[in-house]
N, C-alpha and C. Protein backbone atom coordinates (compact mmCIF):
# COMPACT_ATOMS: atom_id res chain seq x y z
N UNK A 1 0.84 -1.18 0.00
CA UNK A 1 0.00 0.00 0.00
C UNK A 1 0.88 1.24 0.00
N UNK A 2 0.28 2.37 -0.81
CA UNK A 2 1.35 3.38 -0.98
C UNK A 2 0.88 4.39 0.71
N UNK A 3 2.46 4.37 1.12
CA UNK A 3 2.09 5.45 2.21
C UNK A 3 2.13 7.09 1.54
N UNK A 4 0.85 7.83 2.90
CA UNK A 4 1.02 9.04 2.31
C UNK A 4 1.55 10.01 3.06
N UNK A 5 1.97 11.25 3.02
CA UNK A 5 2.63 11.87 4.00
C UNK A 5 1.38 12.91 4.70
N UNK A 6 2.44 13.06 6.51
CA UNK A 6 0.91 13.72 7.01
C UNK A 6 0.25 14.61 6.48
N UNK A 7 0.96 15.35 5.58
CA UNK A 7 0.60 16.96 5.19
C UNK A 7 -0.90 16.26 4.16
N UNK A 8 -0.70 15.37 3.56
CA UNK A 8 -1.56 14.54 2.61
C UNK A 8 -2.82 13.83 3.16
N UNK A 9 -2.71 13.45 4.23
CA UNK A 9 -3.44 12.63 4.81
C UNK A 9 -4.58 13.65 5.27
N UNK A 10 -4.00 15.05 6.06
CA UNK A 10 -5.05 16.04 6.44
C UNK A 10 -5.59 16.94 5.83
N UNK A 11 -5.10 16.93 4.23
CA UNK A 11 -5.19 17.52 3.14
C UNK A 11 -7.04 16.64 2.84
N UNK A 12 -6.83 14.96 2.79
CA UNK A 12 -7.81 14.13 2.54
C UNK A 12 -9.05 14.16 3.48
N UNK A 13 -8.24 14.16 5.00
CA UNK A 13 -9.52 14.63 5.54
C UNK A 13 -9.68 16.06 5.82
N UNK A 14 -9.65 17.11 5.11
CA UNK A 14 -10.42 18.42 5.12
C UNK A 14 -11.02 18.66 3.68
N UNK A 15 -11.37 17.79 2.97
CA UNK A 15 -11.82 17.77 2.05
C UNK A 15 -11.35 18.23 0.36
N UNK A 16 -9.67 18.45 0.98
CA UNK A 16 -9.66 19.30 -0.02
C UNK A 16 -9.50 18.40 -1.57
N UNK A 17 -9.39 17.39 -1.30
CA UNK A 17 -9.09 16.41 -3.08
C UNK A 17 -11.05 17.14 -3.38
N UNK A 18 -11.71 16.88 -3.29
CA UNK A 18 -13.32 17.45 -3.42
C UNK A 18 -12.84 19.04 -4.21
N UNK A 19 -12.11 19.59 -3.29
CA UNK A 19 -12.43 21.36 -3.45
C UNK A 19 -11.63 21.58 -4.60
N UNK A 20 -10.11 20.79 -4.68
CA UNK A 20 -9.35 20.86 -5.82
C UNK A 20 -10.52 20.46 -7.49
N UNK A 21 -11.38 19.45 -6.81
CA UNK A 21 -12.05 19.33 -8.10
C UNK A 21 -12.81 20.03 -8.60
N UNK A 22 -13.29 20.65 -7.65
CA UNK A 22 -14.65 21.82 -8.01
C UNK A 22 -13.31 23.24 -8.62
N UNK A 23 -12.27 23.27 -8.22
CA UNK A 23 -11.41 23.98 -9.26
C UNK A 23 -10.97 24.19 -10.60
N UNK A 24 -10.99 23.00 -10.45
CA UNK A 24 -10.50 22.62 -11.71
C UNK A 24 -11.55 22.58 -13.44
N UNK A 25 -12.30 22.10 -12.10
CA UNK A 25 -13.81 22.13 -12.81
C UNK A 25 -14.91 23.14 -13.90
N UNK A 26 -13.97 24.13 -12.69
CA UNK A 26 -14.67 25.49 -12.62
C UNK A 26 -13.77 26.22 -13.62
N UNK A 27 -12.15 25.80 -13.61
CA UNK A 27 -10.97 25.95 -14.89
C UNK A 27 -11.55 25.66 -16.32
N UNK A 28 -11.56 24.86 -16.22
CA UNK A 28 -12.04 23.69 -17.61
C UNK A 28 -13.47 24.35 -18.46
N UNK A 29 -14.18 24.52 -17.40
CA UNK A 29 -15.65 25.05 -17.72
C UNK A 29 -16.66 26.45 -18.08
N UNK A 30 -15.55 26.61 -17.13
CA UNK A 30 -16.23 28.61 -16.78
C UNK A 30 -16.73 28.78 -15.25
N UNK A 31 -17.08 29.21 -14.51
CA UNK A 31 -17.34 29.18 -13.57
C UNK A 31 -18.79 29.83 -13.64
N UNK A 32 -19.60 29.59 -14.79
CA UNK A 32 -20.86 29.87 -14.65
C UNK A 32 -21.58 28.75 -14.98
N UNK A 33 -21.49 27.84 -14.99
CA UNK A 33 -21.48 27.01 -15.56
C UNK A 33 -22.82 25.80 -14.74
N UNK A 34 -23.75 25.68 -15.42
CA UNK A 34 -24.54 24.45 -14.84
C UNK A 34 -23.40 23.63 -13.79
N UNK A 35 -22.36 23.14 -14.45
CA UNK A 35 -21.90 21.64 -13.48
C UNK A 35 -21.04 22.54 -12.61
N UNK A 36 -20.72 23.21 -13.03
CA UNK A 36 -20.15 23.43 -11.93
C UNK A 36 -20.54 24.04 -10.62
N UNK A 37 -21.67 24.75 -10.92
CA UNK A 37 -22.83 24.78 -10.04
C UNK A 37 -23.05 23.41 -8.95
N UNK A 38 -23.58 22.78 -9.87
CA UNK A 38 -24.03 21.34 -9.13
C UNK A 38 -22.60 20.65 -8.32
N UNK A 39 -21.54 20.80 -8.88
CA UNK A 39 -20.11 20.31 -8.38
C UNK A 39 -20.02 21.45 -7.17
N UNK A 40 -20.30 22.33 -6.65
CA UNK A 40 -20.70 23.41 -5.43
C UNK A 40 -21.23 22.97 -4.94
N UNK A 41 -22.58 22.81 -5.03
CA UNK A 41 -23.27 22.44 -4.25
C UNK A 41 -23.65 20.70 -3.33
N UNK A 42 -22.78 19.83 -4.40
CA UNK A 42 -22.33 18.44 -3.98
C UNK A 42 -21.08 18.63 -2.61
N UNK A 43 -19.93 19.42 -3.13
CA UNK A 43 -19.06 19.83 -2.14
C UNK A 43 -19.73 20.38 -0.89
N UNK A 44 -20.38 21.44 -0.83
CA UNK A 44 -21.18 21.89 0.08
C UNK A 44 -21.58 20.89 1.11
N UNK A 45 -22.51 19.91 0.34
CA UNK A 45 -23.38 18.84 0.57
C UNK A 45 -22.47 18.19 1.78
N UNK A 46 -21.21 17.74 0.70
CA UNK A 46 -20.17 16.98 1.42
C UNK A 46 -19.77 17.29 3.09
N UNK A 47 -19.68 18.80 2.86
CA UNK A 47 -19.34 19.67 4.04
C UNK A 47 -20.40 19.44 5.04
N UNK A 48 -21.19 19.54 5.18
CA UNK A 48 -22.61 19.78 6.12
C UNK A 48 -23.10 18.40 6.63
N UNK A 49 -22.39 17.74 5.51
CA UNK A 49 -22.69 16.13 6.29
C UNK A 49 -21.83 15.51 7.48
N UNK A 50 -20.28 15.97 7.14
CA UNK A 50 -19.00 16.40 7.97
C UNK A 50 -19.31 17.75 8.71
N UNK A 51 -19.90 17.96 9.18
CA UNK A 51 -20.35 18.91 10.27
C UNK A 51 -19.36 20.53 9.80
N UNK A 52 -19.00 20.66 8.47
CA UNK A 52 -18.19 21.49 8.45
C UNK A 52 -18.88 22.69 8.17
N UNK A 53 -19.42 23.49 9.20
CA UNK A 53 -20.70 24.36 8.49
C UNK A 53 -19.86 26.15 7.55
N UNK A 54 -19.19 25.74 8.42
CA UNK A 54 -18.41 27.40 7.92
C UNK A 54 -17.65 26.91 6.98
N UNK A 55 -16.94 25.86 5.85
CA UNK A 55 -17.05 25.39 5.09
C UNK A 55 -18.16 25.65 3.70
N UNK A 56 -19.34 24.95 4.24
CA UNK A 56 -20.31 24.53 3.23
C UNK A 56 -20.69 26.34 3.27
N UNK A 57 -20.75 26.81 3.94
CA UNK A 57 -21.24 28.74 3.89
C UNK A 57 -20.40 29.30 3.07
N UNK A 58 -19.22 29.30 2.98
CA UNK A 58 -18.05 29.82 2.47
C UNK A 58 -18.59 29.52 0.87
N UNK A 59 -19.42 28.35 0.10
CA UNK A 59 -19.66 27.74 -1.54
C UNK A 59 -21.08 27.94 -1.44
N UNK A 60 -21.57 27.54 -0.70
CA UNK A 60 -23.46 27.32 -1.12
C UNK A 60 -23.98 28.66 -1.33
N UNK A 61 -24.20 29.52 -0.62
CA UNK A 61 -24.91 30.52 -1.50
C UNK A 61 -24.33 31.34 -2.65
N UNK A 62 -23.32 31.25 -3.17
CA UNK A 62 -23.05 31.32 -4.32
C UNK A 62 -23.62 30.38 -5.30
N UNK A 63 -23.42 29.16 -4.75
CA UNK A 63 -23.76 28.25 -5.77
C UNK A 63 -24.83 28.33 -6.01
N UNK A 64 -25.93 28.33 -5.02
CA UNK A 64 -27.62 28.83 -5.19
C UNK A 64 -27.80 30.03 -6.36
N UNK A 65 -27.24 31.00 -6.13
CA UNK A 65 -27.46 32.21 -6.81
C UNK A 65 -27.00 32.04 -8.33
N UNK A 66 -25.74 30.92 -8.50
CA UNK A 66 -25.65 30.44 -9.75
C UNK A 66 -26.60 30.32 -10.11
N UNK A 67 -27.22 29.07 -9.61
CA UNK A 67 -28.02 27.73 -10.19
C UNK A 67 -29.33 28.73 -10.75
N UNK A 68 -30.24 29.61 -9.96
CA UNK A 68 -30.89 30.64 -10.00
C UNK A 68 -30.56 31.50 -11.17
N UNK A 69 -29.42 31.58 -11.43
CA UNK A 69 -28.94 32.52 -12.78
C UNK A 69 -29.06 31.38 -13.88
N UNK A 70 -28.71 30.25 -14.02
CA UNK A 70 -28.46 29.25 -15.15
C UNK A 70 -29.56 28.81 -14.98
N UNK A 71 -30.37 28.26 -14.18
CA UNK A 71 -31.66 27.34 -14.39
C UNK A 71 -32.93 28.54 -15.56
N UNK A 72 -33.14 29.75 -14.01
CA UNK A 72 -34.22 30.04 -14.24
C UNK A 72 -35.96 30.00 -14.41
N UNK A 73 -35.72 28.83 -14.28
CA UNK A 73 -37.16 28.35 -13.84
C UNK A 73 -37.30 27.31 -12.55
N UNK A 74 -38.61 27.09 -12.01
CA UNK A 74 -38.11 26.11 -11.17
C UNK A 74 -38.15 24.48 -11.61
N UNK A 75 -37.26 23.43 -10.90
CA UNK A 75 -36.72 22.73 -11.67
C UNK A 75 -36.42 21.89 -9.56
N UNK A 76 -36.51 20.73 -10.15
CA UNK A 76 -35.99 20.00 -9.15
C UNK A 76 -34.72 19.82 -8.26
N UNK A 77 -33.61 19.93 -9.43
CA UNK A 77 -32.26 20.64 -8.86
C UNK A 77 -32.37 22.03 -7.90
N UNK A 78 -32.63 22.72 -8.50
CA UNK A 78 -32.61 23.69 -7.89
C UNK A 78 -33.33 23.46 -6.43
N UNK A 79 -34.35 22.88 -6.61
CA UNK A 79 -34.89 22.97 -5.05
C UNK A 79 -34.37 21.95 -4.15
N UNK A 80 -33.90 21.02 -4.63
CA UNK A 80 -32.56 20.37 -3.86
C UNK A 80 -31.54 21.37 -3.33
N UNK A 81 -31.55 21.98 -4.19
CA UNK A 81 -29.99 23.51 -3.88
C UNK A 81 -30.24 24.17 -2.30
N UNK A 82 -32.20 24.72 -2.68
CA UNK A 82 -32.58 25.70 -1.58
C UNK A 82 -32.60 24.86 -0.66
N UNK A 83 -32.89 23.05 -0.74
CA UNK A 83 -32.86 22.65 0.62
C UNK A 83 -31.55 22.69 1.22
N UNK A 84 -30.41 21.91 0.38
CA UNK A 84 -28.96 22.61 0.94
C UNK A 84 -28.87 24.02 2.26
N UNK A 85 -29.21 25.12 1.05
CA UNK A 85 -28.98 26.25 2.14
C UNK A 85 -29.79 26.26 2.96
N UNK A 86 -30.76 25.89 3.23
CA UNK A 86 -32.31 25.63 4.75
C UNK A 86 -31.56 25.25 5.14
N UNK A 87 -30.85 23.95 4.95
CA UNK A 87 -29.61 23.05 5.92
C UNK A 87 -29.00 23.75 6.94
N UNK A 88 -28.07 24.25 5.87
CA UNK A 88 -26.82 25.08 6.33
C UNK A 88 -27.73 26.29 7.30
N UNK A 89 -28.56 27.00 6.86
CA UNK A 89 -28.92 28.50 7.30
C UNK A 89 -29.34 27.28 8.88
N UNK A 90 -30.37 26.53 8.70
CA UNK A 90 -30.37 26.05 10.39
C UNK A 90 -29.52 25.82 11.28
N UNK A 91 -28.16 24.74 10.62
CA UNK A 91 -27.28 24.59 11.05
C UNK A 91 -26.41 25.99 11.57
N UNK A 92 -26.65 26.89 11.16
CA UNK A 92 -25.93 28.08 11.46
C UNK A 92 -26.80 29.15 12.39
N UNK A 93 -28.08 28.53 12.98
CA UNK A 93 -28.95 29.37 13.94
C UNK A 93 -29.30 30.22 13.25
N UNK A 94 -29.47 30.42 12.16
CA UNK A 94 -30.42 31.41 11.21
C UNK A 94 -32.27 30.82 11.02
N UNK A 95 -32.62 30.85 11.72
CA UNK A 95 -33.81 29.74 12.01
C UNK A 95 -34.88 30.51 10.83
N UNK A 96 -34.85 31.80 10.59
CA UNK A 96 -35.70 32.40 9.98
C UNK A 96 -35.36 32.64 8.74
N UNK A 97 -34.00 32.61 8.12
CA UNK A 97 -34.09 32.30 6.91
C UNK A 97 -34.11 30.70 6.48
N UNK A 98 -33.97 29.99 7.85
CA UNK A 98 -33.94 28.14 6.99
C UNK A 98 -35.50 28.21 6.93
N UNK A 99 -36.14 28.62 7.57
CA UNK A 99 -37.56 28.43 7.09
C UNK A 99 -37.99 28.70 5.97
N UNK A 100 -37.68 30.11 5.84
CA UNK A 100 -38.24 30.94 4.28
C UNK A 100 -37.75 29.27 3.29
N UNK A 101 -36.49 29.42 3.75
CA UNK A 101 -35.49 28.69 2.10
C UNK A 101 -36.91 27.00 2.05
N UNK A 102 -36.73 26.36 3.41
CA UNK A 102 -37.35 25.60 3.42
C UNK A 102 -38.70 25.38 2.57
N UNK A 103 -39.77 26.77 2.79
CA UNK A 103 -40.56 26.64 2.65
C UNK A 103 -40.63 26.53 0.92
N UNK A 104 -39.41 27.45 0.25
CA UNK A 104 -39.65 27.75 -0.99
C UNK A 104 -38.90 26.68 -1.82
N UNK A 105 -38.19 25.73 -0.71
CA UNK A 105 -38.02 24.15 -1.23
C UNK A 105 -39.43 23.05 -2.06
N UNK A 106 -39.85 23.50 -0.47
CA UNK A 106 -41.08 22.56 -0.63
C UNK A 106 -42.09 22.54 -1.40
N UNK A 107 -42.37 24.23 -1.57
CA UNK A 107 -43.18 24.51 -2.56
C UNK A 107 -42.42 24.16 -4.12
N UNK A 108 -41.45 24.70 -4.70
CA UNK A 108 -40.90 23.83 -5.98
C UNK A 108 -40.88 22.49 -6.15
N UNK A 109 -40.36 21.84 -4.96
CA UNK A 109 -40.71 20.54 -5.20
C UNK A 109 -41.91 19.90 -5.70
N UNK A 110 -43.00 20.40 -5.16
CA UNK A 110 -44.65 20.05 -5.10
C UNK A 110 -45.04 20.64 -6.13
N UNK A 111 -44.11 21.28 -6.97
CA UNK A 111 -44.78 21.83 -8.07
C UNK A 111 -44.10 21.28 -9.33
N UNK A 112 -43.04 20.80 -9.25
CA UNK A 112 -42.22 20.10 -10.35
C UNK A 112 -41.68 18.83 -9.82
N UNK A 113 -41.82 18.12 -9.22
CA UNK A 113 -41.06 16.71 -8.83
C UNK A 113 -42.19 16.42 -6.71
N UNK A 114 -43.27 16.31 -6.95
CA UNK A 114 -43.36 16.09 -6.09
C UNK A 114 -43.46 14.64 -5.25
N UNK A 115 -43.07 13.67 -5.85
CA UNK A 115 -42.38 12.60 -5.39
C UNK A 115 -40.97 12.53 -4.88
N UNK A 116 -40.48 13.48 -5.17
CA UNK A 116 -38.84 13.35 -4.93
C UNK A 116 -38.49 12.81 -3.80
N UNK A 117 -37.72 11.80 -3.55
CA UNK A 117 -36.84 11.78 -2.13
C UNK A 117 -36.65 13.07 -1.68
N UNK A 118 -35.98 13.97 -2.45
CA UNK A 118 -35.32 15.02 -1.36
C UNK A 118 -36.69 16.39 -1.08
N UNK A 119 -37.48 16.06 -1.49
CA UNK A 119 -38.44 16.77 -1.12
C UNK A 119 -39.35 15.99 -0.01
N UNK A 120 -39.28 15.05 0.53
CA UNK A 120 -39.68 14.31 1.49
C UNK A 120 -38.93 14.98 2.75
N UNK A 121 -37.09 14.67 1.91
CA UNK A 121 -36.17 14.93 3.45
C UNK A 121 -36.47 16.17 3.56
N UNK A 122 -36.63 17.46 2.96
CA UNK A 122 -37.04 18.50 3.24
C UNK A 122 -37.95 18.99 4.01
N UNK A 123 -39.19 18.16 3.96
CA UNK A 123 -40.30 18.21 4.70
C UNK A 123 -40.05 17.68 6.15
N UNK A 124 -39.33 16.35 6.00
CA UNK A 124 -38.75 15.89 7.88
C UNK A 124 -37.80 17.17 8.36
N UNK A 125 -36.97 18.01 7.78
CA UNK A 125 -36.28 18.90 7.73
C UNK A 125 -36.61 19.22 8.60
N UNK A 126 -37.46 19.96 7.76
CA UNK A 126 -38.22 21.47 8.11
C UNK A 126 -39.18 21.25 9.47
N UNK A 127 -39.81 20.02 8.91
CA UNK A 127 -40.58 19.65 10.69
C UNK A 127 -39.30 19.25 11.78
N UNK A 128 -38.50 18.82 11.55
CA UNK A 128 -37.67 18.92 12.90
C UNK A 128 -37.21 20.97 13.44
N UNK A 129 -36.86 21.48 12.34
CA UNK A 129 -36.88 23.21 12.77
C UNK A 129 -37.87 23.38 13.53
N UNK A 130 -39.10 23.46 12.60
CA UNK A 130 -40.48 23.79 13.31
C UNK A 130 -40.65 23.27 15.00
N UNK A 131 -40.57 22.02 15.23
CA UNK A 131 -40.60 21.65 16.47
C UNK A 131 -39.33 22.40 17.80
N UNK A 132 -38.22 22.44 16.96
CA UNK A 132 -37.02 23.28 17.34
C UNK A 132 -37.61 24.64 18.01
N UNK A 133 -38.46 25.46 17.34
CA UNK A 133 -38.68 26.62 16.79
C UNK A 133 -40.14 26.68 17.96
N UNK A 134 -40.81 25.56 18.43
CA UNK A 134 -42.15 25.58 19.00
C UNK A 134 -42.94 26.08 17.75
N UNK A 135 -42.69 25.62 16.72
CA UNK A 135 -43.93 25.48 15.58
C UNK A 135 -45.47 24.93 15.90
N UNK A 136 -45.96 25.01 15.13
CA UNK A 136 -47.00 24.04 15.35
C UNK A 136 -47.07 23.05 14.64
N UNK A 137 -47.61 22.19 15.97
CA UNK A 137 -47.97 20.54 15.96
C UNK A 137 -48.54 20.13 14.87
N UNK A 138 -49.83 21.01 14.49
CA UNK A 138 -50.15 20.37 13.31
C UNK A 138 -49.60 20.56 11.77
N UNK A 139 -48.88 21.70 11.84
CA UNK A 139 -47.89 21.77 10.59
C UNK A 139 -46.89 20.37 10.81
N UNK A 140 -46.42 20.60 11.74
CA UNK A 140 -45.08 19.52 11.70
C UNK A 140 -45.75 17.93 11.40
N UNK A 141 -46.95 18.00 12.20
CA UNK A 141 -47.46 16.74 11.81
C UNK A 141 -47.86 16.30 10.30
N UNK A 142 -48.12 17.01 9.65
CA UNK A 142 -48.52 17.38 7.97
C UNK A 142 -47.36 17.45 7.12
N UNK A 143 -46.57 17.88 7.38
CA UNK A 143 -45.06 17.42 6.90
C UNK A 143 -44.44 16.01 7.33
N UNK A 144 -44.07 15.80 8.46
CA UNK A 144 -44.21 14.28 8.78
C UNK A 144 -45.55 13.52 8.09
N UNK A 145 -46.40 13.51 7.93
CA UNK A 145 -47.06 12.55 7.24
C UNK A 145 -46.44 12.35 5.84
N UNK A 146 -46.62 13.63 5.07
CA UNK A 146 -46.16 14.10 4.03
C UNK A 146 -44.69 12.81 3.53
N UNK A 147 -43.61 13.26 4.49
CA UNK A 147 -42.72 12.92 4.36
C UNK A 147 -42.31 11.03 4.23
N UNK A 148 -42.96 10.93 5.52
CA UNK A 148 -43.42 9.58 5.27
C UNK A 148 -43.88 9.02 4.48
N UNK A 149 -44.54 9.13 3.76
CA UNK A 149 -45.41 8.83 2.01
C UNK A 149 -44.85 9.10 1.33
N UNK A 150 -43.35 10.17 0.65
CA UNK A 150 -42.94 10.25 0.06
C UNK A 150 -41.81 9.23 0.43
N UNK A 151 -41.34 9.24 1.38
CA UNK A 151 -39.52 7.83 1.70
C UNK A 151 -40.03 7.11 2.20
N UNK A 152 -41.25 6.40 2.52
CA UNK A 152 -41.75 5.04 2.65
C UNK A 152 -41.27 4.38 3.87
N UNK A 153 -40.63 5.44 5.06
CA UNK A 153 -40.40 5.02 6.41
C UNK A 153 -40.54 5.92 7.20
N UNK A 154 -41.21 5.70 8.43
CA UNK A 154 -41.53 6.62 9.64
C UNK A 154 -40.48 7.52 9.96
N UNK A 155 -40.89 8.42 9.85
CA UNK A 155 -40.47 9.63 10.38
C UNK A 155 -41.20 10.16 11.50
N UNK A 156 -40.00 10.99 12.14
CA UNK A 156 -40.89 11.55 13.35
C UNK A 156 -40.13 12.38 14.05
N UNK A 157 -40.32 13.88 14.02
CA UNK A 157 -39.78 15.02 14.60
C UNK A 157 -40.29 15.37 15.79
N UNK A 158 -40.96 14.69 16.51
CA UNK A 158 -41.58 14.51 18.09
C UNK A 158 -40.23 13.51 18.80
């Protein structure tokens, strides 16, 4: 097995082989660019799953505001995007813009892809905020149902 040196090893875990690609990417392409958009917002993704929130802040709303410039209409990607930043904006105690973003997830979704997986996780999302938040019960419960019927396993933000 090839050894690697430490500088390499912490290079791998801070993500940066990911960030070098979204560089390069962004070289090759233009940096307005549909994929490379989506190559943002995957990195992002990456980040927020690794708890790296000031990370994923530093790419995602750029990348949103891309995707928003190149899409232009609403479109399923994209509302995958806004759930991203709901993510992040919660994760970052911005409770009142993860809602807005949330809400304007949910609504694209339901209007262009409303089967989606990630418009399900959006909805458990957003009902775990809400409950966070002392929302109401019966919203959160209506999203949890929601959600459940769309990923075909119990959910539950109670």
């Amino acid at each position: 097995a090839a050894r690697i040196g430490l500088r390499q090893r912490e290079l791998v875990l801070r993500g940066e082989p990911q960030r070098r690609a979204v560089d390069l990417l962004s070289a090759g392409m233009g940096a307005n660019s549909a994929n490379v958009a989506w190559a943002k917002v995957r990195l992002a993704s990456i980040y927020l799953d690794e708890g790296k929130v000031e990370e994923a802040g530093a790419i995602l709303p750029e990348a949103l505001e891309l995707e928003r410039h190149v899409f232009q209409t609403p479109n399923a990607r994209l509302a995958g995007t806004i759930r991203q930043l709901a993510r992040l904006r919660a994760r970052q105690s911005r409770a009142d813009e993860a809602d807005a973003l949330y809400r304007e997830s949910i609504s694209m979704f339901d209007a262009v892809a409303p089967g989606n997986p990630d418009a399900g996780r959006a909805m458990h999302e957003y009902a775990v905020l809400l409950k966070e938040q002392k929302g109401s019960k019966a919203e959160i419960r209506r999203l949890e149902s929601r959600a459940q019927t769309i990923l075909g396993v119990k959910t539950s933000a109670f």
